[in-house]
N, C-alpha and C. Protein backbone atom coordinates (compact mmCIF):
# COMPACT_ATOMS: atom_id res chain seq x y z
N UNK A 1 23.52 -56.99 206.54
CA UNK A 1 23.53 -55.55 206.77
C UNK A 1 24.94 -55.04 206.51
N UNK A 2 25.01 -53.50 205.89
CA UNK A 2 26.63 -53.31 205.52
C UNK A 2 26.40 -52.10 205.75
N UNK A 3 27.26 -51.49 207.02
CA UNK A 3 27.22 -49.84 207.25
C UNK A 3 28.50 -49.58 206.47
N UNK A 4 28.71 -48.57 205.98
CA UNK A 4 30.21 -48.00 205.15
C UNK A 4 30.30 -46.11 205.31
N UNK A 5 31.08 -46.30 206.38
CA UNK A 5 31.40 -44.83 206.37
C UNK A 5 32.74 -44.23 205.99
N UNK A 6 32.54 -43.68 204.80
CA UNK A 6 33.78 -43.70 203.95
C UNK A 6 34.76 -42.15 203.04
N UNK A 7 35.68 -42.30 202.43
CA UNK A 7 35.46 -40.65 202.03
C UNK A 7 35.33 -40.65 200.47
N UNK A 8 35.49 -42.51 200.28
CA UNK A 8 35.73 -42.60 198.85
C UNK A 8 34.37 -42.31 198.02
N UNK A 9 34.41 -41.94 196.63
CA UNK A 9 33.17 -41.80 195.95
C UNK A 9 32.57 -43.16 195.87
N UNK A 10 30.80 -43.78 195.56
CA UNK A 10 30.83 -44.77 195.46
C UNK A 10 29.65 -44.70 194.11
N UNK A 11 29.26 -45.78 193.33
CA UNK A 11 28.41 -45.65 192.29
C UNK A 11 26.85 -46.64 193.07
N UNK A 12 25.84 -45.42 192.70
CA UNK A 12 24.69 -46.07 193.70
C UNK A 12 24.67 -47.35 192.73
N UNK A 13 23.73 -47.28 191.13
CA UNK A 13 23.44 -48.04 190.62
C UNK A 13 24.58 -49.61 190.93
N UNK A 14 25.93 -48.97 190.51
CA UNK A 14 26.76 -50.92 191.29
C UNK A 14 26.70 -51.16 192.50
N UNK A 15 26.34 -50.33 193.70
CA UNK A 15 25.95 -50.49 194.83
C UNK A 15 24.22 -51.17 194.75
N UNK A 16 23.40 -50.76 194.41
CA UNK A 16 22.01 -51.14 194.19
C UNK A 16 22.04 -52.68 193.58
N UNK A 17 22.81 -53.08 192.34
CA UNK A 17 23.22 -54.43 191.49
C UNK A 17 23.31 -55.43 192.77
N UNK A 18 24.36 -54.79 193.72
CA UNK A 18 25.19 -55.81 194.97
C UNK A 18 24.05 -55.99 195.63
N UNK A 19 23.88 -55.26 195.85
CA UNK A 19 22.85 -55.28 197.44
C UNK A 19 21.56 -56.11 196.64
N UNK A 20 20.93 -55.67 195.61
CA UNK A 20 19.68 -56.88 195.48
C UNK A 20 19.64 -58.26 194.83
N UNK A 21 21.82 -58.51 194.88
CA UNK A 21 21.85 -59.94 194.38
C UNK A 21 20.75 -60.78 196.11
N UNK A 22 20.57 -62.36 195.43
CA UNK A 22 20.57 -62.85 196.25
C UNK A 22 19.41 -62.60 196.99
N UNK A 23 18.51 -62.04 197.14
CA UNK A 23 17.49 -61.57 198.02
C UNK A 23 16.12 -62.22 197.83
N UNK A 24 16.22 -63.30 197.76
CA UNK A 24 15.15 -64.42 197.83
C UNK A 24 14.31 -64.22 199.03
N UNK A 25 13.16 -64.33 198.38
CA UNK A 25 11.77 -64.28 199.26
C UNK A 25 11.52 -62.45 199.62
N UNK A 26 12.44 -61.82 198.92
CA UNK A 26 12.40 -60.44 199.29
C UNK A 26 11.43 -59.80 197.71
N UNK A 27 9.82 -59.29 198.26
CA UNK A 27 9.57 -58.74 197.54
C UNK A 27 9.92 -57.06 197.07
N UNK A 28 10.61 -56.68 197.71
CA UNK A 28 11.11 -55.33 197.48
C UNK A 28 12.01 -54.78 197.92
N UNK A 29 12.84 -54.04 197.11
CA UNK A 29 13.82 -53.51 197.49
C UNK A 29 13.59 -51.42 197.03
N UNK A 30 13.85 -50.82 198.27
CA UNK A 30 13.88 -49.13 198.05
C UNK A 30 15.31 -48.76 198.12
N UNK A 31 15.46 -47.90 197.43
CA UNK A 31 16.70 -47.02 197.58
C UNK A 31 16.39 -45.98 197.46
N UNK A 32 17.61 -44.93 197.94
CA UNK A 32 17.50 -43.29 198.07
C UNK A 32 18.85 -43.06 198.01
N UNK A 33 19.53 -41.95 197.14
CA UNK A 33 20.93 -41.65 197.28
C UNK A 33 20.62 -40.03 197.54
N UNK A 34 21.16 -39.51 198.46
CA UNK A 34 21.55 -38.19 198.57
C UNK A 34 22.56 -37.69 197.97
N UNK A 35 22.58 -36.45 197.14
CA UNK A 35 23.54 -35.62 196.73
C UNK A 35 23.37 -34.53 197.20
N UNK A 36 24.99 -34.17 196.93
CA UNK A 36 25.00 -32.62 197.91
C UNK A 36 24.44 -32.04 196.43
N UNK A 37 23.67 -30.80 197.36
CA UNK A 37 23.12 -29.94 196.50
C UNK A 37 23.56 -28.80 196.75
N UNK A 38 23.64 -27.71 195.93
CA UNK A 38 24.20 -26.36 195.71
C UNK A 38 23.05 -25.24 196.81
N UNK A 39 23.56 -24.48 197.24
CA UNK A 39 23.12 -23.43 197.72
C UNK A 39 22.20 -22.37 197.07
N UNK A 40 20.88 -22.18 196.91
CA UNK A 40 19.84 -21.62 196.24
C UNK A 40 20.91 -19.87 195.99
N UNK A 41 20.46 -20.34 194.69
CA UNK A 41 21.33 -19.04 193.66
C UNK A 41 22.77 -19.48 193.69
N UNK A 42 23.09 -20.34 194.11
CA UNK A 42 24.76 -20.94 193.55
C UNK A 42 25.54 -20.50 194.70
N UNK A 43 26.81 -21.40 194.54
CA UNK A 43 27.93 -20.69 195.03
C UNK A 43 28.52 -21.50 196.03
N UNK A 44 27.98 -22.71 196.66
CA UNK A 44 28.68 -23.64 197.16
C UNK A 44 30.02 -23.84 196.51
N UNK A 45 31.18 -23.90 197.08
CA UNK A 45 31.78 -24.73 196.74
C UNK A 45 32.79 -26.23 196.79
N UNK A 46 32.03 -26.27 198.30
CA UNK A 46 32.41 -28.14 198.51
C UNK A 46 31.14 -27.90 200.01
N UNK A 47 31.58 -29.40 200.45
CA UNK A 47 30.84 -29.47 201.44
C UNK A 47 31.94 -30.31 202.37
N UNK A 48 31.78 -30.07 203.50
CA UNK A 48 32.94 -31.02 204.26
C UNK A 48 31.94 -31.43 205.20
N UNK A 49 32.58 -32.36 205.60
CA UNK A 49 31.46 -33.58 206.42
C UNK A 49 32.93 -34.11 207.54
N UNK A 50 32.42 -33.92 208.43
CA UNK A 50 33.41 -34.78 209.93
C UNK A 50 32.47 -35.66 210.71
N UNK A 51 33.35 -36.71 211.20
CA UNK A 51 32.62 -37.43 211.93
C UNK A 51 33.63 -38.33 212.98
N UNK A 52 32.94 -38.92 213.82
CA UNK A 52 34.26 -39.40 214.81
C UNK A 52 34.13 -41.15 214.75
N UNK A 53 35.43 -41.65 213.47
CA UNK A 53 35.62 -42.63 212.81
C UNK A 53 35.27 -44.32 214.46
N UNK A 54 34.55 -44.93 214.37
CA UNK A 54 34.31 -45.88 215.27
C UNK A 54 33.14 -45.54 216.04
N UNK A 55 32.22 -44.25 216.35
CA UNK A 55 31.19 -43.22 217.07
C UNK A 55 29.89 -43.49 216.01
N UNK A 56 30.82 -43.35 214.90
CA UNK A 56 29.41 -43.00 213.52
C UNK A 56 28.95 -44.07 213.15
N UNK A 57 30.22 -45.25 212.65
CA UNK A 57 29.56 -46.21 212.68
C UNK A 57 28.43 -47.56 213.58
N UNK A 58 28.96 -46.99 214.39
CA UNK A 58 28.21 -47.96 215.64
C UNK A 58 26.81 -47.23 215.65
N UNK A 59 26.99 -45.89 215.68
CA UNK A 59 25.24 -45.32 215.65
C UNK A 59 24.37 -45.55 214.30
N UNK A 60 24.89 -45.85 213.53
CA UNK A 60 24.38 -46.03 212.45
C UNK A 60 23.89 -47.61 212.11
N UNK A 61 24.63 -48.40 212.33
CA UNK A 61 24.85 -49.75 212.82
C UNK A 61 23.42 -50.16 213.61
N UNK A 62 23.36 -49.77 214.63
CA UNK A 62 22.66 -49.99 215.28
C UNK A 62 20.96 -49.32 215.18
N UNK A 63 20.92 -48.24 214.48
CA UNK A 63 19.82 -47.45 214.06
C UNK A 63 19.27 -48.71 212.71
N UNK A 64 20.36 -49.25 211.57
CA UNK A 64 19.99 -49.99 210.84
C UNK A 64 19.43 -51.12 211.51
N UNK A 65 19.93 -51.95 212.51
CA UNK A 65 19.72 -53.32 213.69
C UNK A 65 18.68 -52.96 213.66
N UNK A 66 17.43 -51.57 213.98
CA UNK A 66 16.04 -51.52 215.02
C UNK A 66 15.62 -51.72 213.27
N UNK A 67 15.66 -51.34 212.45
CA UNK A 67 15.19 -50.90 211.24
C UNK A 67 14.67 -52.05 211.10
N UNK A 68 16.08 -53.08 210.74
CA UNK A 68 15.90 -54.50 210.24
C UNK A 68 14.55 -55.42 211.39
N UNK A 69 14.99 -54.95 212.78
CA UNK A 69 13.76 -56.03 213.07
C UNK A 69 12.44 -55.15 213.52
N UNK A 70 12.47 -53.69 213.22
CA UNK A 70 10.98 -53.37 213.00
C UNK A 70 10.07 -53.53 211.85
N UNK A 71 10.66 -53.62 210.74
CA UNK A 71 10.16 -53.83 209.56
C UNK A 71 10.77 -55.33 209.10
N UNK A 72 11.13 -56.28 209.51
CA UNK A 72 11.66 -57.52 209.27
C UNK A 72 12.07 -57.60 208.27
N UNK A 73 13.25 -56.72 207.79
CA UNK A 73 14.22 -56.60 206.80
C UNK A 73 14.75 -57.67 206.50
N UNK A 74 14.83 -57.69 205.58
CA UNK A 74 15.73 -59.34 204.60
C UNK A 74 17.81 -59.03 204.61
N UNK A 75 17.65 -57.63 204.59
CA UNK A 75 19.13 -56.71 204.91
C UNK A 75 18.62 -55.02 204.20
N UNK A 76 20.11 -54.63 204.66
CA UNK A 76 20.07 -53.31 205.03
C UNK A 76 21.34 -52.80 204.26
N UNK A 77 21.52 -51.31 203.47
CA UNK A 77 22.36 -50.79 203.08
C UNK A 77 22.61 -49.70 203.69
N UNK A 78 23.22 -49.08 204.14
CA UNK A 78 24.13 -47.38 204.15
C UNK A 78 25.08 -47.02 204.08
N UNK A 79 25.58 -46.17 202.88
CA UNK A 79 26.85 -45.43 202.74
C UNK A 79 26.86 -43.82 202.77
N UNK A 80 27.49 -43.66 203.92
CA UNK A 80 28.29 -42.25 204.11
C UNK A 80 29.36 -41.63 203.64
N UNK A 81 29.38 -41.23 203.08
CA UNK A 81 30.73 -40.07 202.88
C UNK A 81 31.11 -39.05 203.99
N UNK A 82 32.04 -38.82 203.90
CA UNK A 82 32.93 -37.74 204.85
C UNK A 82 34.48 -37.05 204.14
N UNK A 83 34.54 -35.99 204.73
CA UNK A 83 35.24 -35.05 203.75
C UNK A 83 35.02 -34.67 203.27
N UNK A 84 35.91 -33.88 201.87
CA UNK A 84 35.52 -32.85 200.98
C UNK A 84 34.34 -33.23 200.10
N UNK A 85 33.48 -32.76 199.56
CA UNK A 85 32.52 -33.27 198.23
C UNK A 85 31.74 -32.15 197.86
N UNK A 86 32.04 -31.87 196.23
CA UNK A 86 31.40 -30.55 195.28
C UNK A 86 30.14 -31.42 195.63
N UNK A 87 29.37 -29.91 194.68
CA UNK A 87 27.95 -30.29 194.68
C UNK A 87 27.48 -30.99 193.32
N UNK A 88 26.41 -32.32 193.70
CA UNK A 88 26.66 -33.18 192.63
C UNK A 88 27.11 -34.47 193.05
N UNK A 89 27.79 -34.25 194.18
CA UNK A 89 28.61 -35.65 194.80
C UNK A 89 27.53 -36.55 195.21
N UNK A 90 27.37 -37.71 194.89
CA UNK A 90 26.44 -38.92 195.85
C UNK A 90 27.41 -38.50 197.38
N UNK A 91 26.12 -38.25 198.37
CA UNK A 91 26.83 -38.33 199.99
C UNK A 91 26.42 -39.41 200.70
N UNK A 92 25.25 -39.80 200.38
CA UNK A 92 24.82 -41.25 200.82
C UNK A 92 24.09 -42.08 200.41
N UNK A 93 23.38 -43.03 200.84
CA UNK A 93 22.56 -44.15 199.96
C UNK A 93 22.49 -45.14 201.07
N UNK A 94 20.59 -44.85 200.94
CA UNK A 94 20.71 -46.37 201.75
C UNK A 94 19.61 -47.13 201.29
N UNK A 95 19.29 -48.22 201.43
CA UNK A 95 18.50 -49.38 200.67
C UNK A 95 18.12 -50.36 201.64
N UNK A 96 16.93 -51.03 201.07
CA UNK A 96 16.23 -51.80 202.56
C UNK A 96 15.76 -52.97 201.27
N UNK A 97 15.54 -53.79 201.93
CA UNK A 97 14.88 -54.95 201.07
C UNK A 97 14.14 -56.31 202.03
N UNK A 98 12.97 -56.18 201.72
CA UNK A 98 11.67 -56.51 202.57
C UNK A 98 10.67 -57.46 201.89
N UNK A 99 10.00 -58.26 202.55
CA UNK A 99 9.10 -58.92 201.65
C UNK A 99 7.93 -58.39 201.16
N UNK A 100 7.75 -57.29 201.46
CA UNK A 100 6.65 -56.33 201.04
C UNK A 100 6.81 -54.90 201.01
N UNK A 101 6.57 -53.92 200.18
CA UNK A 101 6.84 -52.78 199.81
C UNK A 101 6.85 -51.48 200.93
N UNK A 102 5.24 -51.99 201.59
CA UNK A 102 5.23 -50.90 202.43
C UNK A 102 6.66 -50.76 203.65
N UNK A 103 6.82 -51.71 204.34
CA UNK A 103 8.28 -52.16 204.56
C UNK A 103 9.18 -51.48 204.70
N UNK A 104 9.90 -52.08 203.24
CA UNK A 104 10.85 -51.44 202.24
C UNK A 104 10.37 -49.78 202.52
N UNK A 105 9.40 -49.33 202.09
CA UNK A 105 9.48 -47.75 201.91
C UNK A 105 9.58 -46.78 203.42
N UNK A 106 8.92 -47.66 204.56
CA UNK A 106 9.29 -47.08 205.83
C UNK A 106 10.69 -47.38 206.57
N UNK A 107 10.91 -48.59 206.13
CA UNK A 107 11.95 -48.59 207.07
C UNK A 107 13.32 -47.22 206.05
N UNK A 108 13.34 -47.99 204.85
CA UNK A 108 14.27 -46.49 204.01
C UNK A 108 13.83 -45.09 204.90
N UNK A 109 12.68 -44.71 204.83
CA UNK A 109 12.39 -43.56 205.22
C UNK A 109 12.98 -43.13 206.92
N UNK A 110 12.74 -44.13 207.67
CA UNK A 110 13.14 -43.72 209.08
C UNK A 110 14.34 -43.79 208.58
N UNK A 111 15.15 -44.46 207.98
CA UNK A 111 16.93 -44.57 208.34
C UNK A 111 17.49 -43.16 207.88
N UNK A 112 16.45 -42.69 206.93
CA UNK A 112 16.73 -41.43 206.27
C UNK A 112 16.65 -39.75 207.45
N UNK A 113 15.21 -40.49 208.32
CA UNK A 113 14.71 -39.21 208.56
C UNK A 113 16.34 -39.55 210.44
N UNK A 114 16.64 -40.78 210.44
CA UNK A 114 17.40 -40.34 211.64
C UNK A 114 18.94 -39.88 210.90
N UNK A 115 19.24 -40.59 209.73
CA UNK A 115 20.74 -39.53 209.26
C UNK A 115 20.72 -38.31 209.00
N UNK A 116 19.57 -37.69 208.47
CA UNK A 116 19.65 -36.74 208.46
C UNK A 116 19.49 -35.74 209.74
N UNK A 117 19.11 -36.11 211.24
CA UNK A 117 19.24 -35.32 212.66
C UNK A 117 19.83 -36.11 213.54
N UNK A 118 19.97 -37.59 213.47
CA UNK A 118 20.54 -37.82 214.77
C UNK A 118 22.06 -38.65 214.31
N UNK A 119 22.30 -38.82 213.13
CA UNK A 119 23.58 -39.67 213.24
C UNK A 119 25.16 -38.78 213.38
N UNK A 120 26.27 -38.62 214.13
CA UNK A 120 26.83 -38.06 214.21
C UNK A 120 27.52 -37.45 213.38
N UNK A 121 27.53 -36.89 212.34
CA UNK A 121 28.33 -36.33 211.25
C UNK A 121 28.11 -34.60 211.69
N UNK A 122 29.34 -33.49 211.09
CA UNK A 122 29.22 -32.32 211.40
C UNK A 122 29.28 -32.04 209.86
N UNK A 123 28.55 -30.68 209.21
CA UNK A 123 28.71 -29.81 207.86
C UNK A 123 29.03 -29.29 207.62
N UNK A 124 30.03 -28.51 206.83
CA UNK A 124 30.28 -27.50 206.93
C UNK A 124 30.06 -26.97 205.84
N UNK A 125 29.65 -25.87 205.31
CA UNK A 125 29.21 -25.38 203.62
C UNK A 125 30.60 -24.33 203.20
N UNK A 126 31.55 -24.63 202.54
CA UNK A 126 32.02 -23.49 202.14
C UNK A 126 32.31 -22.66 200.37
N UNK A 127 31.96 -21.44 200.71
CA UNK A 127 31.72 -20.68 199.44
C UNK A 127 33.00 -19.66 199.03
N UNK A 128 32.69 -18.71 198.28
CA UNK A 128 33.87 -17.95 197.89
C UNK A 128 34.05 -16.85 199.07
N UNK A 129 33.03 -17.13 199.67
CA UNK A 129 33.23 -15.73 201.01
C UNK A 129 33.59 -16.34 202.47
N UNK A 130 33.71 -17.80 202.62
CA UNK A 130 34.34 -18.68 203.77
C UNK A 130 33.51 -19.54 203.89
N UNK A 131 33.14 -19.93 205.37
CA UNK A 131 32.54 -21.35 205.33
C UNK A 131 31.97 -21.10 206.75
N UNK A 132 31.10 -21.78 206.46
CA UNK A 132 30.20 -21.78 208.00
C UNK A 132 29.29 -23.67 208.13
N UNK A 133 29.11 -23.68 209.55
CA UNK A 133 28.65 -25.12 210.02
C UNK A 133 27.45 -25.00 209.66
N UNK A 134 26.72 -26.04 209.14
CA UNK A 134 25.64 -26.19 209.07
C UNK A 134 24.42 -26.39 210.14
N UNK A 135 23.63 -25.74 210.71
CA UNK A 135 23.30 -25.89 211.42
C UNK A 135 21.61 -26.78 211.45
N UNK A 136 21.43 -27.64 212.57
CA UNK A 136 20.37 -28.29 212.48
C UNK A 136 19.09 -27.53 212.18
N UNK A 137 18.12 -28.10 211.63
CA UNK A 137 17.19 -27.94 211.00
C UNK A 137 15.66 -28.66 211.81
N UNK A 138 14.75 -27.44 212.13
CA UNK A 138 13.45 -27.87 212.45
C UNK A 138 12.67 -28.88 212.47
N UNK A 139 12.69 -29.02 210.94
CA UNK A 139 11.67 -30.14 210.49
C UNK A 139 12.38 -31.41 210.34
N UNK A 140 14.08 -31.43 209.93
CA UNK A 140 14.48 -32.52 210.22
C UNK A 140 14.30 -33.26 211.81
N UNK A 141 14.19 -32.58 212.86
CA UNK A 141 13.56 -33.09 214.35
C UNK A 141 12.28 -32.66 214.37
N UNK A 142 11.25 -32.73 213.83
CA UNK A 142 9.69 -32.96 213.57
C UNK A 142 9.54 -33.74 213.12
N UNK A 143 10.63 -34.30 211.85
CA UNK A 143 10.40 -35.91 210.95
C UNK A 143 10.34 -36.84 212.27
N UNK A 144 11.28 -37.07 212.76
CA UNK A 144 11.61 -38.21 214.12
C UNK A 144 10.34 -38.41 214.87
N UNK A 145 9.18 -37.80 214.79
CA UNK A 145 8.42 -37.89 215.86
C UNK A 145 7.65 -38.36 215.42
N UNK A 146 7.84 -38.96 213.63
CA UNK A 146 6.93 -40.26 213.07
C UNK A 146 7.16 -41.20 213.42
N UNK A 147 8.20 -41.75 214.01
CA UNK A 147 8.60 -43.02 214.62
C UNK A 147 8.83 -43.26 215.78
C-alpha cells in the first residue's frame, strides 16, 4: 500500500506501470485519476488545496487499510496533490488491484467516494474576480451511504 500526499505533479500512466509491476495472482487492477476541472463557462484560474501534513495522511492510510481487507486487496494506490494546480492538473489517482474485478472496481470506488467528502483536504477555487472555499457537496455525502 503507498499513500503520497504531495504538491509535486505526478504521471498516472508511470504511476499505473509501478503499481501493476509484480502483482501475481492479482486478476485486476482499476484506476481513476482526477483532474481539476474548469468552472462551467471558464474562468478558473488555479485551484489550491490545504491540508494538515501528518492528519491527511493517516486518514487516508487508514481508509486505504479497511479497503484492502474489505475487498482483499493484493495493494493499494493514492496520490494527492496539495497547493496550487491550473485546470488540467492530475489532483489524484488511486488504484486497487484484486483477484477479481468486481473488487478492484468497488473498493476504487469507495476510496473515491470517501476522498472526495471525508478525507481532510480544504479548496479553494480562484478566478479573475477572487477566490472562494469550496464548499461540500450533497451527493458527495449520499455517495457514503453505499458503504
Amino acid at each position: 500500500m503507498r499513500v503520497a500526499v504531495q504538491p509535486e505533479p505526478f504521471d498516472p500512466g508511470a504511476e499505473l506501470t509501478a503499481f501493476s509491476v509484480g502483482l501475481s495472482g492479482m486478476g485486476a487492477v482499476v484506476s481513476f485519476t482526477g483532474v481539476v476541472r474548469d468552472l462551467p463557462g471558464g474562468g478558473l484560474t488555479a485551484l489550491e488545496i490545504e491540508h494538515y501534513p501528518g492528519m491527511t495522511e493517516r486518514a487516508i492510510a487508514d481508509i486505504a487499510r479497511q479497503a484492502q481487507e474489505r475487498w482483499s486487496l493484493g495493494d493499494v494506490l493514492v496520490i494527492h496533490r496539495h497547493g496550487r494546480l491550473a485546470p488540467g492538473d492530475a489532483i489524484m489517482m488511486v488504484a486497487t488491484a484484486a483477484a477479481h474485478r468486481r473488487a478492484a472496481f468497488e473498493a476504487a470506488d469507495f476510496l473515491m467516494d470517501y476522498l472526495k467528502s471525508r478525507a481532510p483536504f480544504w479548496k479553494k477555487e480562484i478566478t479573475g474576480d477572487g477566490a472562494e472555499w469550496v464548499a461540500a457537496r450533497d451527493e458527495d455525502e449520499t455517495a457514503l451511504t453505499r458503504w
